[in-house]
C-alpha atoms as a PDB file:
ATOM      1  CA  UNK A   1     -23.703 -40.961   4.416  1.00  0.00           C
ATOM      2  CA  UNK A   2     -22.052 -42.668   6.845  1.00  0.00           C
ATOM      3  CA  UNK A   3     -22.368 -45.745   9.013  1.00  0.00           C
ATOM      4  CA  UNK A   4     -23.720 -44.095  11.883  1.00  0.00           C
ATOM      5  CA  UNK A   5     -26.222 -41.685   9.932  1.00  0.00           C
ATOM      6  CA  UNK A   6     -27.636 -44.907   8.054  1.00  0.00           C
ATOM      7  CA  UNK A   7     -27.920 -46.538  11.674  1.00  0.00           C
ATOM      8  CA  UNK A   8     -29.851 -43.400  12.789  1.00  0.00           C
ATOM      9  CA  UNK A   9     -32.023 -43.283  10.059  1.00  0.00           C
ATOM     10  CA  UNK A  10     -32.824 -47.092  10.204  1.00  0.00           C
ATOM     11  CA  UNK A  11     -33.299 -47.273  13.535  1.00  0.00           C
ATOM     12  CA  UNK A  12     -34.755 -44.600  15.165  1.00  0.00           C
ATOM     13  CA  UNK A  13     -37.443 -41.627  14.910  1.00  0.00           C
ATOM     14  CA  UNK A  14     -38.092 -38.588  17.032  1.00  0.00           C
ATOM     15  CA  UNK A  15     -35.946 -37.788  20.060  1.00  0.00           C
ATOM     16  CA  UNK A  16     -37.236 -38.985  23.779  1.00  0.00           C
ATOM     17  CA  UNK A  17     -38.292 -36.628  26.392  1.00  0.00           C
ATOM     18  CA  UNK A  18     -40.127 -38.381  29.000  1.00  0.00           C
ATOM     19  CA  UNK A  19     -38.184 -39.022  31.999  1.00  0.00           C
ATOM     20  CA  UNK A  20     -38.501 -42.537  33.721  1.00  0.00           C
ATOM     21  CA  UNK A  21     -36.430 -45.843  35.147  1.00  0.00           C
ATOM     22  CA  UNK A  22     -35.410 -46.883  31.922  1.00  0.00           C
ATOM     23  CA  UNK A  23     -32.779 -44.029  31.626  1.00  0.00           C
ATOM     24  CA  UNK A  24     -30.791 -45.672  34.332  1.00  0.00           C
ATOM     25  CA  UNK A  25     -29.996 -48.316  31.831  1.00  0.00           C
ATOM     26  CA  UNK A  26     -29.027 -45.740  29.509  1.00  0.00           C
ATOM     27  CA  UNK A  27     -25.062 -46.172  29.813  1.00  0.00           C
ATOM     28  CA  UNK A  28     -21.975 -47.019  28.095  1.00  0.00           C
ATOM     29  CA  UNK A  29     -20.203 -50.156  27.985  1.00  0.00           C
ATOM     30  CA  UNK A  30     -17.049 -49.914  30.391  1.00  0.00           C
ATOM     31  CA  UNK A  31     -13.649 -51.924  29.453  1.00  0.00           C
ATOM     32  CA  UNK A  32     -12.134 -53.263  32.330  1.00  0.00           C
ATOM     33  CA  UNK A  33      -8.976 -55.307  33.563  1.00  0.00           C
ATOM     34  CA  UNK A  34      -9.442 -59.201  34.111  1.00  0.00           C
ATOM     35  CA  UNK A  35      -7.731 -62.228  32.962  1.00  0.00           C
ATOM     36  CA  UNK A  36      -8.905 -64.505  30.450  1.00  0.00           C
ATOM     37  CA  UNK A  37      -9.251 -68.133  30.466  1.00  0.00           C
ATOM     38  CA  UNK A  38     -10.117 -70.763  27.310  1.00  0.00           C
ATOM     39  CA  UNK A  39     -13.949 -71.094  29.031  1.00  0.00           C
ATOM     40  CA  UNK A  40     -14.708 -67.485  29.183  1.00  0.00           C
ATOM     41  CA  UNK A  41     -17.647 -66.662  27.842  1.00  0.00           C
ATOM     42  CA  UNK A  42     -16.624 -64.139  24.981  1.00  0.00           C
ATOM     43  CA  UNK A  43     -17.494 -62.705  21.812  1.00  0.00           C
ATOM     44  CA  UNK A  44     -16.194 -60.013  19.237  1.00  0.00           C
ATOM     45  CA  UNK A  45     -16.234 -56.302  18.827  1.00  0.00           C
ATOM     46  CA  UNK A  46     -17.231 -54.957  14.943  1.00  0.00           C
ATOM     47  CA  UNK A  47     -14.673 -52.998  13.613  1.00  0.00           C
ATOM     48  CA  UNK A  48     -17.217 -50.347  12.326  1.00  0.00           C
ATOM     49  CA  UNK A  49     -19.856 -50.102  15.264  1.00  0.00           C
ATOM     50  CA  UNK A  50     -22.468 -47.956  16.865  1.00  0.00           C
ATOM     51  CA  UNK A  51     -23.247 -49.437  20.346  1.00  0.00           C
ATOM     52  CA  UNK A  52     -26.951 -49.784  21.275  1.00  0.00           C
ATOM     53  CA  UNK A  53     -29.230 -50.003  24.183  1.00  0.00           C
ATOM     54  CA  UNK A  54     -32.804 -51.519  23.847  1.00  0.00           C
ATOM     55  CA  UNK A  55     -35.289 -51.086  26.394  1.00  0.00           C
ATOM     56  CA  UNK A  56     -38.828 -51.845  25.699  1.00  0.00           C
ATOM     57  CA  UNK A  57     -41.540 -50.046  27.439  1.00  0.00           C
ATOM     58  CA  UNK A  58     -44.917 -50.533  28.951  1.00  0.00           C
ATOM     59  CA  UNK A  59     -47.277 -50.935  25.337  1.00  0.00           C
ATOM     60  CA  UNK A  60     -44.282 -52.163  23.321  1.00  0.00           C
ATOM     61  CA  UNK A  61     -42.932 -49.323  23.366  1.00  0.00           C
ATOM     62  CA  UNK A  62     -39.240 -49.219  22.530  1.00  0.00           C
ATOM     63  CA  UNK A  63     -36.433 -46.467  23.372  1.00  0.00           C
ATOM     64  CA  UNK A  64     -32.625 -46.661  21.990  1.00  0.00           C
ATOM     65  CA  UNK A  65     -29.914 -45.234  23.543  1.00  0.00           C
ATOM     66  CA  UNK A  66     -26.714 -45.046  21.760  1.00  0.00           C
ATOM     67  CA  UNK A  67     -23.061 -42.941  23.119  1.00  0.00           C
ATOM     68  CA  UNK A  68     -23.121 -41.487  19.552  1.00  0.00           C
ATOM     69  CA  UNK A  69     -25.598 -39.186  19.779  1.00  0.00           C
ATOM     70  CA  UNK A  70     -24.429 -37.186  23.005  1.00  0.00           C
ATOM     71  CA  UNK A  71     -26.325 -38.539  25.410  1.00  0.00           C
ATOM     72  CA  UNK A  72     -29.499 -38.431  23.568  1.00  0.00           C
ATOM     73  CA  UNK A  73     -32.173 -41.205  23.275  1.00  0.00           C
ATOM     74  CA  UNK A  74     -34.335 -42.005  20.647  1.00  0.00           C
ATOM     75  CA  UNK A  75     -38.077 -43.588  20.139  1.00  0.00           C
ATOM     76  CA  UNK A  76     -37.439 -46.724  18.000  1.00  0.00           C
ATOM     77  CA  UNK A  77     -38.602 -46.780  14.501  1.00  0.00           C
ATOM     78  CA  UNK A  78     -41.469 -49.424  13.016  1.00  0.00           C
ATOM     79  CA  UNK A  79     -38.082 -51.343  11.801  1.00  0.00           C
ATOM     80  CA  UNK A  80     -37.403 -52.814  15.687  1.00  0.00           C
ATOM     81  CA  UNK A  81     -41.231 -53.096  16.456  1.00  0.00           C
ATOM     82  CA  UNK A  82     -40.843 -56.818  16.627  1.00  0.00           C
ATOM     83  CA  UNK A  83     -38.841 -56.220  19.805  1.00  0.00           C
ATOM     84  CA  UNK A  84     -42.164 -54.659  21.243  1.00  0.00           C
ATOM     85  CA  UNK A  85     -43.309 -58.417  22.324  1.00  0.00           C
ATOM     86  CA  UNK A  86     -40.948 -58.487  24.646  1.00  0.00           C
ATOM     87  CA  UNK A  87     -41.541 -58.435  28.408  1.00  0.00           C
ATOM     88  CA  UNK A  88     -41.827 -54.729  29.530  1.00  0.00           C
ATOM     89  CA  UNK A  89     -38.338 -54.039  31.250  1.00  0.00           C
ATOM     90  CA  UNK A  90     -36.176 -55.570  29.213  1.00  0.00           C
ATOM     91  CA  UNK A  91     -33.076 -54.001  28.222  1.00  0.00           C
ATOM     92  CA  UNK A  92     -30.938 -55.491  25.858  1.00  0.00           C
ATOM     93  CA  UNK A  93     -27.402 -54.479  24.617  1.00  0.00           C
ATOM     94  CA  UNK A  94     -26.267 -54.582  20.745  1.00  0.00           C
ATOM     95  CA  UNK A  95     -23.907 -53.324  18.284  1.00  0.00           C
ATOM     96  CA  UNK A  96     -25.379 -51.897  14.672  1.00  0.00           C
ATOM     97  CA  UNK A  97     -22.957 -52.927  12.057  1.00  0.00           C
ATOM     98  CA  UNK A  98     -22.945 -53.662   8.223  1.00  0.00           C
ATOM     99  CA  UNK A  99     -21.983 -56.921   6.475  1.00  0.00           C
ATOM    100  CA  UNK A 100     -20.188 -56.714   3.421  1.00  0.00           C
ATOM    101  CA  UNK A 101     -21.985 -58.296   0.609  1.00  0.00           C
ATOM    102  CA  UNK A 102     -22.730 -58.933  -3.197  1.00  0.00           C
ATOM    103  CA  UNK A 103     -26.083 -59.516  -2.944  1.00  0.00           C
ATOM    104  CA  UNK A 104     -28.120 -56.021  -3.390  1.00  0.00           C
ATOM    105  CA  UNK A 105     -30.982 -57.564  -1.927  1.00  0.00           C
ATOM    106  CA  UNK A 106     -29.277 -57.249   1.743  1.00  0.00           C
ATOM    107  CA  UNK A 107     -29.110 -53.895   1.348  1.00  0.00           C
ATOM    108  CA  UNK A 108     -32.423 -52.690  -0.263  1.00  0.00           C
ATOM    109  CA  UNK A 109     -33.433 -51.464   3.441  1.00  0.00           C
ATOM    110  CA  UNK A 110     -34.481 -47.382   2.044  1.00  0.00           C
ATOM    111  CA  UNK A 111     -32.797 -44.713   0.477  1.00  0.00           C
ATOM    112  CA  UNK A 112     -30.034 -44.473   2.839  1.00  0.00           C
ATOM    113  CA  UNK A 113     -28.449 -47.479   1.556  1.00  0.00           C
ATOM    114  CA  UNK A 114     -26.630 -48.072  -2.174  1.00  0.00           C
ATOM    115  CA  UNK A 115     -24.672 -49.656  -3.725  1.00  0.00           C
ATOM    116  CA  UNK A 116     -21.959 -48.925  -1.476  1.00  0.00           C
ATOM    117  CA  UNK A 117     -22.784 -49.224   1.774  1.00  0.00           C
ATOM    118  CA  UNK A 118     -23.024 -52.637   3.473  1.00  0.00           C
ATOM    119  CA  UNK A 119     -26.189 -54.807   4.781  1.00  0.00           C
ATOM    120  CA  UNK A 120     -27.385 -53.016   7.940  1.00  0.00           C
ATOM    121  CA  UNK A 121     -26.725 -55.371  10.569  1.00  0.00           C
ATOM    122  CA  UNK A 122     -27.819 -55.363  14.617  1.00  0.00           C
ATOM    123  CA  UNK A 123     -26.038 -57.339  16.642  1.00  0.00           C
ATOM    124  CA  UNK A 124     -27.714 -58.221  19.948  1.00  0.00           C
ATOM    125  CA  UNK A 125     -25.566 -59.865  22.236  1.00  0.00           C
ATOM    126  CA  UNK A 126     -26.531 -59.521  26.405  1.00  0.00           C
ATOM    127  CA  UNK A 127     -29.278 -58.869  27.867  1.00  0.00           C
ATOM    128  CA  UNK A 128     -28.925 -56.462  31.276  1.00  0.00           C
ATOM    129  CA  UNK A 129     -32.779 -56.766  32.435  1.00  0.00           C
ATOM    130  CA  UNK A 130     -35.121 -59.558  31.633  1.00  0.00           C
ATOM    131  CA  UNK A 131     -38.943 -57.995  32.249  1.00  0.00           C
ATOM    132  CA  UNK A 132     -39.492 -56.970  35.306  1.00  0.00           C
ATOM    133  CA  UNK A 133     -36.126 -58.794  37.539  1.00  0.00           C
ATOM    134  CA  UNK A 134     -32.596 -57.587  37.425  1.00  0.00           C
ATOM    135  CA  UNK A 135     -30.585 -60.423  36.317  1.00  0.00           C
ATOM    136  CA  UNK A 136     -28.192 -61.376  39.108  1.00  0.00           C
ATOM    137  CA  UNK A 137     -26.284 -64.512  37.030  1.00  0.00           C
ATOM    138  CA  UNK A 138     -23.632 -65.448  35.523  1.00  0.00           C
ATOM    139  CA  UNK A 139     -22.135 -64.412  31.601  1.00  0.00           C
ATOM    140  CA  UNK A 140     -23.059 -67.293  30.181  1.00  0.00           C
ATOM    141  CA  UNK A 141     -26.440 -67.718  31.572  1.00  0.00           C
ATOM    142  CA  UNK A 142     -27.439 -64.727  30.643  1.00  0.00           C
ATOM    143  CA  UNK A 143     -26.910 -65.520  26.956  1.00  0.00           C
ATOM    144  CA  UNK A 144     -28.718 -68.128  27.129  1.00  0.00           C
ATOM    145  CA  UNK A 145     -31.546 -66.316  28.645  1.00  0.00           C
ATOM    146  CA  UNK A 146     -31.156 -63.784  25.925  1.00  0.00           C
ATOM    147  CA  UNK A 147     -31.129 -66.745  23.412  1.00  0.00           C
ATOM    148  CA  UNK A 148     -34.501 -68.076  24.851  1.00  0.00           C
ATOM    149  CA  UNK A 149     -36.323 -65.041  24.896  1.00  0.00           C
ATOM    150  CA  UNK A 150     -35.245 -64.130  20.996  1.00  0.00           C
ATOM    151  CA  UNK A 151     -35.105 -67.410  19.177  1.00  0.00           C
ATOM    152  CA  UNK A 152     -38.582 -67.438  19.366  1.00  0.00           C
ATOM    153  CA  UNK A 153     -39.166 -63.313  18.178  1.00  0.00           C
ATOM    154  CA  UNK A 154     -36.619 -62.366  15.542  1.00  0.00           C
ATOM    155  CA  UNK A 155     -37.440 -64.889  12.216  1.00  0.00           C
ATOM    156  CA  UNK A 156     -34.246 -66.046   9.959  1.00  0.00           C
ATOM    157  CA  UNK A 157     -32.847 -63.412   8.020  1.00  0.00           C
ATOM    158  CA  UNK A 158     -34.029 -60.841   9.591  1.00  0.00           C
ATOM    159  CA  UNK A 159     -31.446 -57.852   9.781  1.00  0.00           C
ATOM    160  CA  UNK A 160     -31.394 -58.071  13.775  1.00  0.00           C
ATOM    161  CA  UNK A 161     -30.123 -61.486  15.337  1.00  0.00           C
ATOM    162  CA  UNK A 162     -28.254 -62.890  17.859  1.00  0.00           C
ATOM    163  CA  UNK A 163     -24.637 -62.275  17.838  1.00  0.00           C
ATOM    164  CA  UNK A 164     -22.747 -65.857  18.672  1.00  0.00           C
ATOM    165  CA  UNK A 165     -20.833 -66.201  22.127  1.00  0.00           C
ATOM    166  CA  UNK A 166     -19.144 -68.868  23.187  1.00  0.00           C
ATOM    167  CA  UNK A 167     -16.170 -70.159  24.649  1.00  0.00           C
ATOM    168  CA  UNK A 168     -13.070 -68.087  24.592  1.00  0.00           C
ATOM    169  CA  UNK A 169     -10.620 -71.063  23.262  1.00  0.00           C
ATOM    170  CA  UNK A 170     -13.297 -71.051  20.364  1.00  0.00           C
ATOM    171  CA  UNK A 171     -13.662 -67.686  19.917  1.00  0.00           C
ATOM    172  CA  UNK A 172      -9.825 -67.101  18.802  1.00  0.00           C
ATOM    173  CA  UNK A 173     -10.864 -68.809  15.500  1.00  0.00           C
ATOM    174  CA  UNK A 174     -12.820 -65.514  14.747  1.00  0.00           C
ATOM    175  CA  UNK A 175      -9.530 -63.619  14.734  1.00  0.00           C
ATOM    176  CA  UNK A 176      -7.433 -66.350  13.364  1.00  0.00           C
ATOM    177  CA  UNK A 177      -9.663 -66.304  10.603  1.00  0.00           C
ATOM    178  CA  UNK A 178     -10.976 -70.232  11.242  1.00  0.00           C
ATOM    179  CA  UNK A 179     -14.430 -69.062  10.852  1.00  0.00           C
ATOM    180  CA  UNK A 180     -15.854 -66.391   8.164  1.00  0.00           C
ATOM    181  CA  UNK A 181     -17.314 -63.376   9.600  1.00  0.00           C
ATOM    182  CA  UNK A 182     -19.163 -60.436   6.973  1.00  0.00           C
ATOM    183  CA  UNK A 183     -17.692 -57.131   8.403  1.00  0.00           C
ATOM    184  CA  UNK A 184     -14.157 -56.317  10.329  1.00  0.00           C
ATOM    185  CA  UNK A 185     -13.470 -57.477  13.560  1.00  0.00           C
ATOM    186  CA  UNK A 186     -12.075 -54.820  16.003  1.00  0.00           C
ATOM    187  CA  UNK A 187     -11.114 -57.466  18.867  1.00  0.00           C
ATOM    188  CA  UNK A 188     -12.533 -60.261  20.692  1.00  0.00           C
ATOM    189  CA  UNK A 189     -14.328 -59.224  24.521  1.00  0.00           C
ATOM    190  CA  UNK A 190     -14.902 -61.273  27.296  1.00  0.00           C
ATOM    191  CA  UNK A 191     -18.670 -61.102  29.115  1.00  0.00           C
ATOM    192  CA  UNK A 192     -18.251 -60.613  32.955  1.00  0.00           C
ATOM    193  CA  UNK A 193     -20.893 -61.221  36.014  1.00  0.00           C
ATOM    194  CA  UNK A 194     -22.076 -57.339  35.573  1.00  0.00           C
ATOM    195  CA  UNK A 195     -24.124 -56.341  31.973  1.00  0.00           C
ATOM    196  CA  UNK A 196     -21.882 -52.961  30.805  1.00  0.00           C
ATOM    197  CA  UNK A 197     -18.585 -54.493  31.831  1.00  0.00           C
ATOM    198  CA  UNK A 198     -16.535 -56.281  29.445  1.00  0.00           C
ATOM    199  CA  UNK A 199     -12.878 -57.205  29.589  1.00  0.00           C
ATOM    200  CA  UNK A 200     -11.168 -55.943  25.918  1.00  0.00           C
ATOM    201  CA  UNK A 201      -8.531 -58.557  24.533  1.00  0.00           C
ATOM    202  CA  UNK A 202      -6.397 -56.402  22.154  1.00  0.00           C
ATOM    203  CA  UNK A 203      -3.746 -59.125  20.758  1.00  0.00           C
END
């Protein structure tokens, strides 16, 4: 089974039908042109990815979006419910990966995972609509609203967190290999005024 069949089956249940605003912020990430500089705010790309959109519902209810599954979104499964505490209107953006690691007890997360595959790993790392305001600032601030609004909902060691950002001049030790990370990096990405835009530093 692969990555994005164990992502599937972790993450998601029956197929959603109803029609409403949150499918506007059903959309793909876009890679565009810019220049970087060492205080960009940036972050990395996993290798082996399946990119995610959040949105949580009136109730708690939560809907995923991913440009795997052609288009389709899903109802979340019991396994994101903590999410459901959120503010209603809240769409967050995230990357499902797995860590490479010896410890079998990262991986016990249901039948879909052995001995082989990885610990299943979601990487939330903007947030594109806090409740019930667009956000109109800046990369950086916008992490840190992201920060302050999970800290406080996802406990340690839980398999979703909240993937590090920072400066770009710091960033570069990711792909220098300065600091350890559990799974392949693809490339580094800078964060730009607009949530779904990111500037792609292949080098």
């Amino acid at each position: 089974m692969s990555c994005t069949h164990r992502a599937v089956a972790l993450l998601m249940s029956e197929e959603c039908t109803d029609i409403g605003e949150h499918y506007k912020y059903f959309q793909s990430v876009m890679f565009i042109r810019g220049r970087k500089t060492d205080e960009a705010w940036t972050t990395w790309l996993p290798k082996e990815r399946m990119p995610l959109v959040i949105h949580i519902g009136e109730g708690g209810k939560i809907r995923i979006f991913t440009e795997h599954m052609k288009q389709k979104s899903f109802h979340a499964s019991e396994n994101l419910g903590i999410l459901g505490t959120l503010a209603p209107g809240t769409v967050l953006l995230a990357n499902y990966t797995e860590d490479m690691t010896k410890d079998p007890n990262e991986r016990v997360m249901g039948s879909h995972f052995n001995e082989k595959s990885g610990a299943p790993r979601v990487l939330i790392y903007d947030i594109a609509k806090d409740g019930a305001q667009l956000l109109r600032v800046g990369s950086k601030q916008r992490y840190e609203l992201l920060r302050s609004r999970l800290e406080c909902v996802i406990p340690e060691g839980h398999f979703m967190t909240i993937q590090w950002a920072g400066p770009y001049k710091n960033a570069c030790k990711l792909t220098m290999g300065e600091v350890s990370i559990p799974h392949q990096i693809e490339c580094l990405v800078i964060y730009t005024g607009t949530p779904f835009h990111m500037i792609r530093i292949d080098e």
